[in-house]
N, C-alpha and C. Protein backbone atom coordinates (compact mmCIF):
# COMPACT_ATOMS: atom_id res chain seq x y z
N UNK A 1 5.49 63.75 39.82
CA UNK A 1 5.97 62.43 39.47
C UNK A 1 5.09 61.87 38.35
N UNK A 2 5.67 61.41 37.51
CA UNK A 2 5.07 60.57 36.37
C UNK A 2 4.83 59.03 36.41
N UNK A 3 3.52 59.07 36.11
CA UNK A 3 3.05 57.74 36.62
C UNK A 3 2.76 57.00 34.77
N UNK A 4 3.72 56.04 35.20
CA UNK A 4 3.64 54.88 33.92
C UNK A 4 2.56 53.51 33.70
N UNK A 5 1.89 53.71 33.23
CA UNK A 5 0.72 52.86 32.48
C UNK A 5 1.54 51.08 32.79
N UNK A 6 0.60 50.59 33.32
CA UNK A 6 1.38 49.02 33.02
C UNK A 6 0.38 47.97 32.26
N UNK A 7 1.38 47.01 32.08
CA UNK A 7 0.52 46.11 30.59
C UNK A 7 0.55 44.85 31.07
N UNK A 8 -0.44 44.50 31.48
CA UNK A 8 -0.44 42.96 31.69
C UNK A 8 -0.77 42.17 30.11
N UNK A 9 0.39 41.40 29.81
CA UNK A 9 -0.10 40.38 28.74
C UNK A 9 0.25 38.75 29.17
N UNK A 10 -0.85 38.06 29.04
CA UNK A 10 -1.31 36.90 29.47
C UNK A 10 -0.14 36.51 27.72
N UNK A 11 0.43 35.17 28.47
CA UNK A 11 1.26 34.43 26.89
C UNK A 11 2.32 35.58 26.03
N UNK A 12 2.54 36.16 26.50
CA UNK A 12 3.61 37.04 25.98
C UNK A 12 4.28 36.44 25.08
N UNK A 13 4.77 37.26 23.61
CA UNK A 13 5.65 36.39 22.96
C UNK A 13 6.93 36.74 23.39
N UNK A 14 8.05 35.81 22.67
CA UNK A 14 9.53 36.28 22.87
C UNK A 14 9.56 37.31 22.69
N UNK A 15 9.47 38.12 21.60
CA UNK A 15 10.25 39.29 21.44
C UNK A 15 9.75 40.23 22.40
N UNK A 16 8.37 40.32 23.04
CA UNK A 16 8.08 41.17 23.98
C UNK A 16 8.49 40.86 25.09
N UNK A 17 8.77 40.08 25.97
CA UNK A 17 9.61 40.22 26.82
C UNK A 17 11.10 40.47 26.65
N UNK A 18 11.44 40.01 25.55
CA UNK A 18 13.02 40.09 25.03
C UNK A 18 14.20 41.52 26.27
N UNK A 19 13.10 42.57 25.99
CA UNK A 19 13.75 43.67 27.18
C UNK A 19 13.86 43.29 28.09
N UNK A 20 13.03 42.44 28.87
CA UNK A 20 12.82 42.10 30.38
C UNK A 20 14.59 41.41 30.43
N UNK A 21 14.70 40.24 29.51
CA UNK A 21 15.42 39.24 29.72
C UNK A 21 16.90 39.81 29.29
N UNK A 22 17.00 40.88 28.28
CA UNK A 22 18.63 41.69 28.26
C UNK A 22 18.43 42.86 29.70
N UNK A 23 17.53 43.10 29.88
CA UNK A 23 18.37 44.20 30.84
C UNK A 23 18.41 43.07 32.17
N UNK A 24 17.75 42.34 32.60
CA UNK A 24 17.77 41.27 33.72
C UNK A 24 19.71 40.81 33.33
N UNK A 25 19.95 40.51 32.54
CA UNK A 25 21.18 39.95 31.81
C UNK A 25 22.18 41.01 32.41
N UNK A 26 22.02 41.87 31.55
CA UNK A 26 22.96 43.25 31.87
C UNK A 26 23.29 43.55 33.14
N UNK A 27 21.66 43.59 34.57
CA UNK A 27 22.35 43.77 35.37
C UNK A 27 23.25 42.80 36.08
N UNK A 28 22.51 41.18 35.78
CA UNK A 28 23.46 40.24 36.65
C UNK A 28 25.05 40.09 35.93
N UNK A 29 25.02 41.05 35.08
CA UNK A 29 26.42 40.84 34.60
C UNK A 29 27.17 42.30 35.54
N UNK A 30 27.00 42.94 35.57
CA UNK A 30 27.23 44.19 36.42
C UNK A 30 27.57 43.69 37.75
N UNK A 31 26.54 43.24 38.22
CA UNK A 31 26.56 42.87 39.89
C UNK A 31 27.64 42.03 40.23
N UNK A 32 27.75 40.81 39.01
CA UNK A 32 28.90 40.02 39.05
C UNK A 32 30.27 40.56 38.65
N UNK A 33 30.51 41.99 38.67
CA UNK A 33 31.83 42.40 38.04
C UNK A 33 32.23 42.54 36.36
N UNK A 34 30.96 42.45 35.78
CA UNK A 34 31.51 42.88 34.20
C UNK A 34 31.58 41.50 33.76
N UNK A 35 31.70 40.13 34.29
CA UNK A 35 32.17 38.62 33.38
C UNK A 35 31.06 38.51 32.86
N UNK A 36 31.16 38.01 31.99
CA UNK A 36 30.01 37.58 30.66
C UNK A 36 30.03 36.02 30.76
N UNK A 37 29.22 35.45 30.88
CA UNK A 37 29.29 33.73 31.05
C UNK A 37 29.57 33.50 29.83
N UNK A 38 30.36 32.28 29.83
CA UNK A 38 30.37 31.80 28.39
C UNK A 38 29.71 30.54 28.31
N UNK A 39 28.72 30.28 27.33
CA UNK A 39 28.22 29.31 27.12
C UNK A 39 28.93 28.56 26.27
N UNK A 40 28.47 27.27 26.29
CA UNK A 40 28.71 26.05 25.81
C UNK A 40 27.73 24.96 25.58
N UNK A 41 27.64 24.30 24.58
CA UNK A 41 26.65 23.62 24.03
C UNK A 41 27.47 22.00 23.51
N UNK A 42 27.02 21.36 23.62
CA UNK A 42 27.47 19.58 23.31
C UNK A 42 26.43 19.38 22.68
N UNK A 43 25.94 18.92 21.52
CA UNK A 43 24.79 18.46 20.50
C UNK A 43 24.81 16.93 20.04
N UNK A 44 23.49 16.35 20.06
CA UNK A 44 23.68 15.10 19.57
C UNK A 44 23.42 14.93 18.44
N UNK A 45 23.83 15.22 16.99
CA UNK A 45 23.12 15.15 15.73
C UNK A 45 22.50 13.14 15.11
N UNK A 46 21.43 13.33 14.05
CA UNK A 46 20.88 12.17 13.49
C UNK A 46 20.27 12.37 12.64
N UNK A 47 21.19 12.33 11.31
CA UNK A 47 20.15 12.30 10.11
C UNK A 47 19.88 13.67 10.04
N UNK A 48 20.43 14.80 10.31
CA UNK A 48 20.06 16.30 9.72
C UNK A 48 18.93 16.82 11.29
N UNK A 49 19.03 15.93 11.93
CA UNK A 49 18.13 16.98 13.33
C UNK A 49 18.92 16.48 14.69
N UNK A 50 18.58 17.33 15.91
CA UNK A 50 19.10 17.01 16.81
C UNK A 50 18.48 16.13 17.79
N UNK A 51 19.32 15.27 18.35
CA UNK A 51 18.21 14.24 19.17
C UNK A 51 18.64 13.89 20.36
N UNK A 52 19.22 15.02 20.91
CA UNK A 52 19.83 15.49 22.18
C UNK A 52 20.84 16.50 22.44
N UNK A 53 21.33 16.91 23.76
CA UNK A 53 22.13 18.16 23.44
C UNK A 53 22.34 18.67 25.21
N UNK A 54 23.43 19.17 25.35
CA UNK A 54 23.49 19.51 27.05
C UNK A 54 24.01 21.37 26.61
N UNK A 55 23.49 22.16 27.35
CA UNK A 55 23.81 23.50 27.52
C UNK A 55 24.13 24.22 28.85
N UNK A 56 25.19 25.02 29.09
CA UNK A 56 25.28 25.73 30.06
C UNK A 56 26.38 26.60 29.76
N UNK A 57 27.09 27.07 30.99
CA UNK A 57 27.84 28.56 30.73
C UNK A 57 28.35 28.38 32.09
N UNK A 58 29.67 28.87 31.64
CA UNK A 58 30.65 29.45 32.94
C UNK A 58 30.56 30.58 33.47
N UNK A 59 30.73 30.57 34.43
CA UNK A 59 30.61 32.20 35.42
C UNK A 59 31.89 32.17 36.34
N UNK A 60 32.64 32.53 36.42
CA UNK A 60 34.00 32.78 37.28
C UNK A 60 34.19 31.77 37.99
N UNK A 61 34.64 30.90 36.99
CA UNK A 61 35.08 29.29 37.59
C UNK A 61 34.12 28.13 37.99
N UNK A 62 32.61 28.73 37.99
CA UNK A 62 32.34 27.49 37.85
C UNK A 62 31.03 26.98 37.19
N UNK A 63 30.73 25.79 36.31
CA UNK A 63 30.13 25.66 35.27
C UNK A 63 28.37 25.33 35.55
N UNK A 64 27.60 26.07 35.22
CA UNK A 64 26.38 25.78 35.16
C UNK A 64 25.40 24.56 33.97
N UNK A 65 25.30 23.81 34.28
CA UNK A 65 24.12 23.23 33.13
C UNK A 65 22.99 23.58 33.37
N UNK A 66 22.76 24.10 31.99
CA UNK A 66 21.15 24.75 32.09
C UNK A 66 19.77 23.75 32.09
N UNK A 67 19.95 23.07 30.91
CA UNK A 67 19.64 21.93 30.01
C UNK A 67 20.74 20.86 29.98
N UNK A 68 19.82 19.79 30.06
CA UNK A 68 20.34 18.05 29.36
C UNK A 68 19.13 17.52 28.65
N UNK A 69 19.01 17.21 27.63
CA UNK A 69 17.68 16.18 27.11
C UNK A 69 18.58 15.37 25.70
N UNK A 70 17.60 14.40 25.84
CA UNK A 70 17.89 13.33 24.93
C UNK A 70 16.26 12.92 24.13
N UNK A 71 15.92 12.64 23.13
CA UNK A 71 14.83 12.45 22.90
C UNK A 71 14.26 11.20 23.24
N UNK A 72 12.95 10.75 23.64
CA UNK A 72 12.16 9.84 24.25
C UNK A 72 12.82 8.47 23.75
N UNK A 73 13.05 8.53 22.25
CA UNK A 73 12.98 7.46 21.73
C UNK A 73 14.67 6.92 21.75
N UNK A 74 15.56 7.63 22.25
CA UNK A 74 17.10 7.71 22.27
C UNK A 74 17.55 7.47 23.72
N UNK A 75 16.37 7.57 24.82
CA UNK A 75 16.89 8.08 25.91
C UNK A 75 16.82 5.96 26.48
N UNK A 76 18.15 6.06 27.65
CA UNK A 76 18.28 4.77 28.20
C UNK A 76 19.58 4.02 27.59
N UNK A 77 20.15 4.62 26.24
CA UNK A 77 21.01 3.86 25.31
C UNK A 77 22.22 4.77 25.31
N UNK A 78 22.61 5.80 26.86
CA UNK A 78 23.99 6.02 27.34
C UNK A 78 24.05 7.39 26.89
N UNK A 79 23.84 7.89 25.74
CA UNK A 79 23.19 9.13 25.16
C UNK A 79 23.29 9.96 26.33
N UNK A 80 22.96 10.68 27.49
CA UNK A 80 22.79 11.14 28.16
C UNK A 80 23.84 11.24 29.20
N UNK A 81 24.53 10.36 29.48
CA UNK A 81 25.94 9.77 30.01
C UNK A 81 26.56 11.00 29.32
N UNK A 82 27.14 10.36 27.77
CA UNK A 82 27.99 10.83 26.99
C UNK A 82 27.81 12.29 26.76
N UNK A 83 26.87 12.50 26.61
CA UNK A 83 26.65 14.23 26.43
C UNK A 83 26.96 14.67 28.30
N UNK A 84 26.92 14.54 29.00
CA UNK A 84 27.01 15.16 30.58
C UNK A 84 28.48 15.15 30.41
N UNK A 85 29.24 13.55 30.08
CA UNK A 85 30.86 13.73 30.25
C UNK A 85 31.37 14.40 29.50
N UNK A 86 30.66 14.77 28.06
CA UNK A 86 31.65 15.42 27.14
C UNK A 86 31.62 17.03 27.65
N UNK A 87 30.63 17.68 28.24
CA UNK A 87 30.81 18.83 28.61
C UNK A 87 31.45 19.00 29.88
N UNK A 88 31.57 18.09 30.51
CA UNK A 88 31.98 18.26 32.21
C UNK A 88 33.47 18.54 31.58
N UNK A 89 33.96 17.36 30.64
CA UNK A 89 35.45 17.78 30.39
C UNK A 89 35.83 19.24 29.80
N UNK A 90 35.02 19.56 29.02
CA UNK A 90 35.52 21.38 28.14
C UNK A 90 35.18 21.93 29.49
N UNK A 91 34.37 21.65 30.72
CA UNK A 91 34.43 22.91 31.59
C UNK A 91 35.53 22.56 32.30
N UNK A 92 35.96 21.52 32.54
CA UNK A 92 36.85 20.98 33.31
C UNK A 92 38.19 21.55 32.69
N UNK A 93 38.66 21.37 31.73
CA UNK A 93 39.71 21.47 30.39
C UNK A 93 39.76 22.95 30.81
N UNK A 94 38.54 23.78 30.66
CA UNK A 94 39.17 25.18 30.90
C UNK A 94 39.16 26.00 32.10
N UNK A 95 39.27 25.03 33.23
CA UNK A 95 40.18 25.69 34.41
C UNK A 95 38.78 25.30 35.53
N UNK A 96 37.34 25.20 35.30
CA UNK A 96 35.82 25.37 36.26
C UNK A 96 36.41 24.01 37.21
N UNK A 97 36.22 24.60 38.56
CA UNK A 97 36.49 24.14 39.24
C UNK A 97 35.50 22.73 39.88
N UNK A 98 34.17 23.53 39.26
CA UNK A 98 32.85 22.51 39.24
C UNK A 98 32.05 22.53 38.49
N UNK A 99 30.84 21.50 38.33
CA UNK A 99 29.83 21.55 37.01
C UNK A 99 28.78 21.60 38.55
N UNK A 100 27.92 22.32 38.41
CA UNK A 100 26.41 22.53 38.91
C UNK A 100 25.58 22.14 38.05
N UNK A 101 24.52 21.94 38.54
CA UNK A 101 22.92 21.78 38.04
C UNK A 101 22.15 21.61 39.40
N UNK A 102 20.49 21.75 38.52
CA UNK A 102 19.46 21.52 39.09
C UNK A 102 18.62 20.76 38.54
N UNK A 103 17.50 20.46 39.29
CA UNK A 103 16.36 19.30 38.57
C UNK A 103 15.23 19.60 39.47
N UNK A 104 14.02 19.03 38.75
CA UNK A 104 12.87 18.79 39.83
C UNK A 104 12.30 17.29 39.28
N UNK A 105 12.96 16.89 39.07
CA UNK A 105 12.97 15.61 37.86
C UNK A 105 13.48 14.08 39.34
N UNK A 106 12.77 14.00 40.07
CA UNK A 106 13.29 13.10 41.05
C UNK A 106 14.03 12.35 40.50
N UNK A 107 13.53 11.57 39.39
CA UNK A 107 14.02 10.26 38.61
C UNK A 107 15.14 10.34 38.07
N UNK A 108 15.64 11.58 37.64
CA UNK A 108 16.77 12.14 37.64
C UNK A 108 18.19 11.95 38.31
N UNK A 109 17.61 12.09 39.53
CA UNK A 109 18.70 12.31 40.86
C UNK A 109 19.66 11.40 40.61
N UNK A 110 18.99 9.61 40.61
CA UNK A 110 19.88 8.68 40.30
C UNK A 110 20.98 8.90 39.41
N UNK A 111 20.85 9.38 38.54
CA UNK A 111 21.87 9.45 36.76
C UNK A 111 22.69 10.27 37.40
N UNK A 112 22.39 11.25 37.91
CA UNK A 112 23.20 12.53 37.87
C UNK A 112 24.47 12.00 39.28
N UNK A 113 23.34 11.06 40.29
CA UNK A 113 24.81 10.63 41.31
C UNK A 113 25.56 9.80 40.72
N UNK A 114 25.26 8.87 39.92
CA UNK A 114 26.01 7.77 39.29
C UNK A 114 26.78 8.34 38.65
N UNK A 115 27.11 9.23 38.12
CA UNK A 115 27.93 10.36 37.17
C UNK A 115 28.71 11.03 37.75
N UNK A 116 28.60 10.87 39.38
CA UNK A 116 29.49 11.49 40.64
C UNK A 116 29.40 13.22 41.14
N UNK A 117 27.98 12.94 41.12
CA UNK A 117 27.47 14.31 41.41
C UNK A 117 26.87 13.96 42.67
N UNK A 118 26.83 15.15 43.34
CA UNK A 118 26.53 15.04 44.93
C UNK A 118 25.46 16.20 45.38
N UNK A 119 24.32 16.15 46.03
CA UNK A 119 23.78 17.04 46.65
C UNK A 119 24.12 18.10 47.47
N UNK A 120 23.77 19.12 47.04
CA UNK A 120 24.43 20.19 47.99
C UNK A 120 22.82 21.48 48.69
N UNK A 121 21.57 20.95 48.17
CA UNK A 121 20.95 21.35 48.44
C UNK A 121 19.51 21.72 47.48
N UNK A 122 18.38 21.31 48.68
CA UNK A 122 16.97 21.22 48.12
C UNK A 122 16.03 22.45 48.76
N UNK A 123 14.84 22.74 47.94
CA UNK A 123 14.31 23.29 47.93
C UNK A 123 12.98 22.43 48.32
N UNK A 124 12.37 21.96 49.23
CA UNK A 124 10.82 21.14 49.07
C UNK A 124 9.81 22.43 48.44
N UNK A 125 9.08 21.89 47.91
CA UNK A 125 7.39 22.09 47.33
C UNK A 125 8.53 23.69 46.77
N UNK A 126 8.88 23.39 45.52
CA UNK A 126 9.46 24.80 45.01
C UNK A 126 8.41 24.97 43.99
N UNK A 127 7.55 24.32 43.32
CA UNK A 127 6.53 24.71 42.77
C UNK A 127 5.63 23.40 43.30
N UNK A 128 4.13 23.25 43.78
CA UNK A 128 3.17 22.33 44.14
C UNK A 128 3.68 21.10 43.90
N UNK A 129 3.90 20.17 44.53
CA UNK A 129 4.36 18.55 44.44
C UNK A 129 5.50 17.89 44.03
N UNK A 130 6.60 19.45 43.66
CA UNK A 130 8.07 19.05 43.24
C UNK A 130 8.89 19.75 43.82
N UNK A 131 9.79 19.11 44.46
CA UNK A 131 11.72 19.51 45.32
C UNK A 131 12.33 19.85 44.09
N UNK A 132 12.46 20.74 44.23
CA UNK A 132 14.04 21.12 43.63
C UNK A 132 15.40 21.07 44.05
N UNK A 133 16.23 20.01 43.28
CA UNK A 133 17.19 19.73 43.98
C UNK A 133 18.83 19.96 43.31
N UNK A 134 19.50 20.46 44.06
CA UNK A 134 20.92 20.91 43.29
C UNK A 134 21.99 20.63 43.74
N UNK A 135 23.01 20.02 42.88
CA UNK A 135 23.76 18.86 42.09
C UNK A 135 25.24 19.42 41.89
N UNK A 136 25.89 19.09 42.30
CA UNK A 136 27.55 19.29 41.76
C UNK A 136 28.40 18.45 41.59
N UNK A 137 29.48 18.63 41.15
CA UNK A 137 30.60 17.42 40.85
C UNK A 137 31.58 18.66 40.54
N UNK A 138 32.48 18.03 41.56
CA UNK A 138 34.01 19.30 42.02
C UNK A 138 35.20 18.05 40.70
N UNK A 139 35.76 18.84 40.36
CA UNK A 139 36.81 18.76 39.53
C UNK A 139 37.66 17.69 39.89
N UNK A 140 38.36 16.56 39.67
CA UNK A 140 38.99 15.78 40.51
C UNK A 140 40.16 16.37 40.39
N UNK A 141 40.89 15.92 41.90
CA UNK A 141 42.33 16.12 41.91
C UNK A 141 43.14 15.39 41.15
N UNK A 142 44.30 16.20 41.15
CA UNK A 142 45.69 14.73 40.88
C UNK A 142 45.75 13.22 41.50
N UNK A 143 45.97 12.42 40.60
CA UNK A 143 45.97 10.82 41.78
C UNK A 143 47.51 11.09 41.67
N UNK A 144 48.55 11.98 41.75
CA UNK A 144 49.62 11.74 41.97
C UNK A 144 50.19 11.78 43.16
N UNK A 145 50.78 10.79 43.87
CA UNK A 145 51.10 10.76 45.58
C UNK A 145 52.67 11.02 45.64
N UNK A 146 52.48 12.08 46.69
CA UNK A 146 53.41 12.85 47.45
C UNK A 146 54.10 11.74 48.60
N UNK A 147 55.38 11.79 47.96
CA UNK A 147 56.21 10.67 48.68
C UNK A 147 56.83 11.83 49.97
N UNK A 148 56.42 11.22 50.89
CA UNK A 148 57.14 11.79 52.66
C UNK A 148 58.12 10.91 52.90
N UNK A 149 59.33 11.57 53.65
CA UNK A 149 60.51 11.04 54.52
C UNK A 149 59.83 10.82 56.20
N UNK A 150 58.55 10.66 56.39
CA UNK A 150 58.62 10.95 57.66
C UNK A 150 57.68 9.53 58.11
């Protein structure tokens, strides 16, 4: 048997892990049946830079946010609202039955229920002195009512 040398590097750059993170990719795309998530990105542009932006990706119906940020000096003035609704609708629009996320961002929690997202489950002390907590909002139904003879 051949025994392989291992490399500990403290601060690794991107490109050296870069393998770790396509074949990690490759297999959770395998395991999941071959679907390729599709990402999606909502950007806040100002003046030639970005000064907020929400990211995530679909996986067989239903939508992940990876990222939400708004910059320090932008954030409180709805910015953050508007970027969450504009992507909930393109996942919504193309069939995702739900938008997920996570946070360890307590202060957070509030925005994300007011936005009609609901807890579905925490993690306590997921890294020293922070819950991790995760967030959904299911697709709304039709408000169209079904008239009965009965």
């Amino acid at each position: 048997m051949h025994e392989h040398q291992l490399s500990v590097v403290h601060d690794p750059d991107e490109a050296l892990i870069q393998p770790v993170l396509e074949g990690l990719h490759r297999f959770g795309i395998e395991a999941i049946g071959g679907f390729e998530p599709k990402k999606l990105a909502v950007l806040l542009p100002l003046g030639g830079r970005t000064i907020g932006g929400v990211v995530g990706q679909e996986v067989k119906g239903i939508f992940y946010i990876n990222h939400l940020w708004v910059t320090a000096e932008e954030r409180s003035r709805g910015y953050g609202g508007r970027l969450l609704g504009a992507i909930e609708a393109e996942a919504f629009a193309k069939g995702c039955a739900e938008v997920r996320l996570d946070t360890m961002n307590a202060k957070s929690i509030p925005f994300y229920e007011a936005h009609g997202y609901g807890i579905y489950g925490r993690v306590p002390e997921y890294i020293p002195g922070f819950e991790k907590v995760f967030l959904r909002k299911l697709r709304r139904k039709s408000n169209i009512a079904i008239e009965s003879d009965g």
